[in-house]
Protein backbone atom coordinates (compact mmCIF):
# COMPACT_ATOMS: atom_id res chain seq x y z
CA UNK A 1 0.00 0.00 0.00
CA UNK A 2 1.51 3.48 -0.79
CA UNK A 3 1.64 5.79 1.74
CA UNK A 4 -1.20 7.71 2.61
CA UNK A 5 -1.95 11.29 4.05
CA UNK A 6 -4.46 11.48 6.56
CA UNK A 7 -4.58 14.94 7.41
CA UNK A 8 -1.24 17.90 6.41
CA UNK A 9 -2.33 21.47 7.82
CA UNK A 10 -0.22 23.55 10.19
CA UNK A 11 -1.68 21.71 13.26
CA UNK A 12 -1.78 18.25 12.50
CA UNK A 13 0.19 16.50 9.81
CA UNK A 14 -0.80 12.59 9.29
CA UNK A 15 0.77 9.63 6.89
CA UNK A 16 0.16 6.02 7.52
CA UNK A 17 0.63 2.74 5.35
CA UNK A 18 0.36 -1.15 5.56
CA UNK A 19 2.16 -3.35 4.00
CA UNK A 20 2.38 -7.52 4.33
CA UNK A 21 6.17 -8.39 5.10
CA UNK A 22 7.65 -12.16 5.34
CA UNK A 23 8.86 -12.66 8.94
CA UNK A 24 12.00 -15.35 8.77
CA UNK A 25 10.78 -16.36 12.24
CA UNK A 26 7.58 -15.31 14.14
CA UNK A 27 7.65 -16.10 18.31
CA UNK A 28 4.02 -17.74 19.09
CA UNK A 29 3.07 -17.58 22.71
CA UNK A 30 0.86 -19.26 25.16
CA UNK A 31 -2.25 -16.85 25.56
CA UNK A 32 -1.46 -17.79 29.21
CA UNK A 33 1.60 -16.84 30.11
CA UNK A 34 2.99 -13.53 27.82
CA UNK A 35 6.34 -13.60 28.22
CA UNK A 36 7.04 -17.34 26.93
CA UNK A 37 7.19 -18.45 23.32
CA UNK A 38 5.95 -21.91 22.10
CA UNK A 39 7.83 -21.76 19.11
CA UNK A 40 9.03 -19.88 15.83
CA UNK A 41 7.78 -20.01 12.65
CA UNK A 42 8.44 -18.55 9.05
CA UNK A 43 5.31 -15.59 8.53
CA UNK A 44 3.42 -13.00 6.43
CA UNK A 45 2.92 -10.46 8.43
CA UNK A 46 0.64 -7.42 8.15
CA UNK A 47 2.38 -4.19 9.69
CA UNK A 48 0.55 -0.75 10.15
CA UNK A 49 2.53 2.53 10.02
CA UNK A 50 1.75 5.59 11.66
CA UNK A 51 3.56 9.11 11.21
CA UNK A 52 1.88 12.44 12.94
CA UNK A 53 3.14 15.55 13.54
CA UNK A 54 1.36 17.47 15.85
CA UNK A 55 2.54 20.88 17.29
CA UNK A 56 5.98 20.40 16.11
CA UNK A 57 6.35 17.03 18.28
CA UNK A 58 6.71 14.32 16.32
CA UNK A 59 5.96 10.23 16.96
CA UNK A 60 5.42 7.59 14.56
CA UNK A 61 3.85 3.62 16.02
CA UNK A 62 4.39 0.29 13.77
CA UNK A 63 1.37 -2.07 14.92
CA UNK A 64 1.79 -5.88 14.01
CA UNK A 65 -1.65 -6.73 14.75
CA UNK A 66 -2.41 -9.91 12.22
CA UNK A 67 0.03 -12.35 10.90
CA UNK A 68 -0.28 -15.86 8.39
CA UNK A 69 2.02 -18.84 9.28
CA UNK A 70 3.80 -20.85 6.33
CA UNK A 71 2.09 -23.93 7.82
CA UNK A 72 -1.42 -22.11 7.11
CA UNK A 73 0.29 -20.99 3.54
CA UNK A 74 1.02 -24.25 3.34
CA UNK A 75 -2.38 -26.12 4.13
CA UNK A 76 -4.49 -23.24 2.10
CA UNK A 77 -2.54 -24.37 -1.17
CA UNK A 78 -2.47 -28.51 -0.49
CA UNK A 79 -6.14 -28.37 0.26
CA UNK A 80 -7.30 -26.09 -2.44
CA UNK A 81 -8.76 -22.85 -0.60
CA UNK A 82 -6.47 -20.96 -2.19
CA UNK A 83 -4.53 -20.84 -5.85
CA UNK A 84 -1.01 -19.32 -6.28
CA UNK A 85 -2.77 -16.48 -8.73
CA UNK A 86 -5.39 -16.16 -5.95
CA UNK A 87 -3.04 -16.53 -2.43
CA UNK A 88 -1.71 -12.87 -1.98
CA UNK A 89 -5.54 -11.61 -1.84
CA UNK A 90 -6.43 -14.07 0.43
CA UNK A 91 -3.58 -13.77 2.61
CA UNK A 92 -4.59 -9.90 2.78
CA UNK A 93 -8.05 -11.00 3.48
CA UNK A 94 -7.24 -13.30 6.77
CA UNK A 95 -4.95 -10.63 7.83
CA UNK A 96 -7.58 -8.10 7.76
CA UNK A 97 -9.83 -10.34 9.20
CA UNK A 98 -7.37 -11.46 12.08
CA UNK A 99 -6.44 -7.49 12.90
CA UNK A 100 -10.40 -6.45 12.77
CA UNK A 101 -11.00 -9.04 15.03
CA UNK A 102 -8.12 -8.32 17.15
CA UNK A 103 -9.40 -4.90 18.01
CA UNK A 104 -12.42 -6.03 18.78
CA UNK A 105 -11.24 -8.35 21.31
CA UNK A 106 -9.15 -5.70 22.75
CA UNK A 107 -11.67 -3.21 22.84
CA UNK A 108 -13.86 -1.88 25.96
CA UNK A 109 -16.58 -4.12 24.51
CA UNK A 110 -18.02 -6.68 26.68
CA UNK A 111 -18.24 -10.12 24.89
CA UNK A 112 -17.70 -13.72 26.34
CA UNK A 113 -14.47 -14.20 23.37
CA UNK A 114 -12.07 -12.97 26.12
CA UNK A 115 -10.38 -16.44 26.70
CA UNK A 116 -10.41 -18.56 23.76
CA UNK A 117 -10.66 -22.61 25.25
CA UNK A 118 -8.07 -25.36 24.43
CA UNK A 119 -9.37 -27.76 22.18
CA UNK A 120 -12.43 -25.54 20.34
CA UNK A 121 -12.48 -24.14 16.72
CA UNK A 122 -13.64 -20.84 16.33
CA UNK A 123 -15.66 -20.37 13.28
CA UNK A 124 -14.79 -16.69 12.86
CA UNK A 125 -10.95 -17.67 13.37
């Protein structure tokens, strides 16, 4: 995605972009305890850039809110729910999915999702 201006005036000044990186190895954790990984994996990754400008101080946040193991890759292509001319819009399309749902589950919203149980699919997952 190219870079795009949210908002330039003298007050505010705004630029943010996404853009899906591979990830040579991607630390997955136990929902339970932060601080330890399970393993590493190879990843697509969706990352969210932020610039603003606001009263001449300046910050800038990178969010990695969603990404796509090469297992999944993997699976998706073996089992036919997704086509090499078809993978890089689908891989966009779980990523968007993962990060929507993501802020939803981190939001102020009160919903029973807030620990997901060993053992259970999640349709919307």
């Amino acid at each position: 995605m190219a870079p795009k201006v949210g908002c330039w005036d003298r007050q505010l000044k705004t630029v943010f972009t996404g853009q899906m990186v591979a990830a040579p190895e991607t630390d997955v954790f136990d929902m339970s305890v932060e601080d330890q990984a399970i393993f590493s994996e190879r990843s697509v990754v969706r990352l969210d850039l932020l610039f603003i400008e606001q009263s001449q101080d300046c910050s800038s946040v990178i969010n990695m809110a969603a990404n796509v193991s090469h297992h999944t890759i993997k699976r998706m292509l073996e089992r036919g729910t997704s086509t090499p001319y078809s993978l890089k819009k689908d891989i966009l399309e779980i990523l968007m999915n993962a990060r929507a749902l993501r802020q939803f589950l981190t939001s102020s919203i009160d919903h029973e999702l807030t620990g997901l149980k060993e053992g259970i699919t999640y349709g919307h997952l």
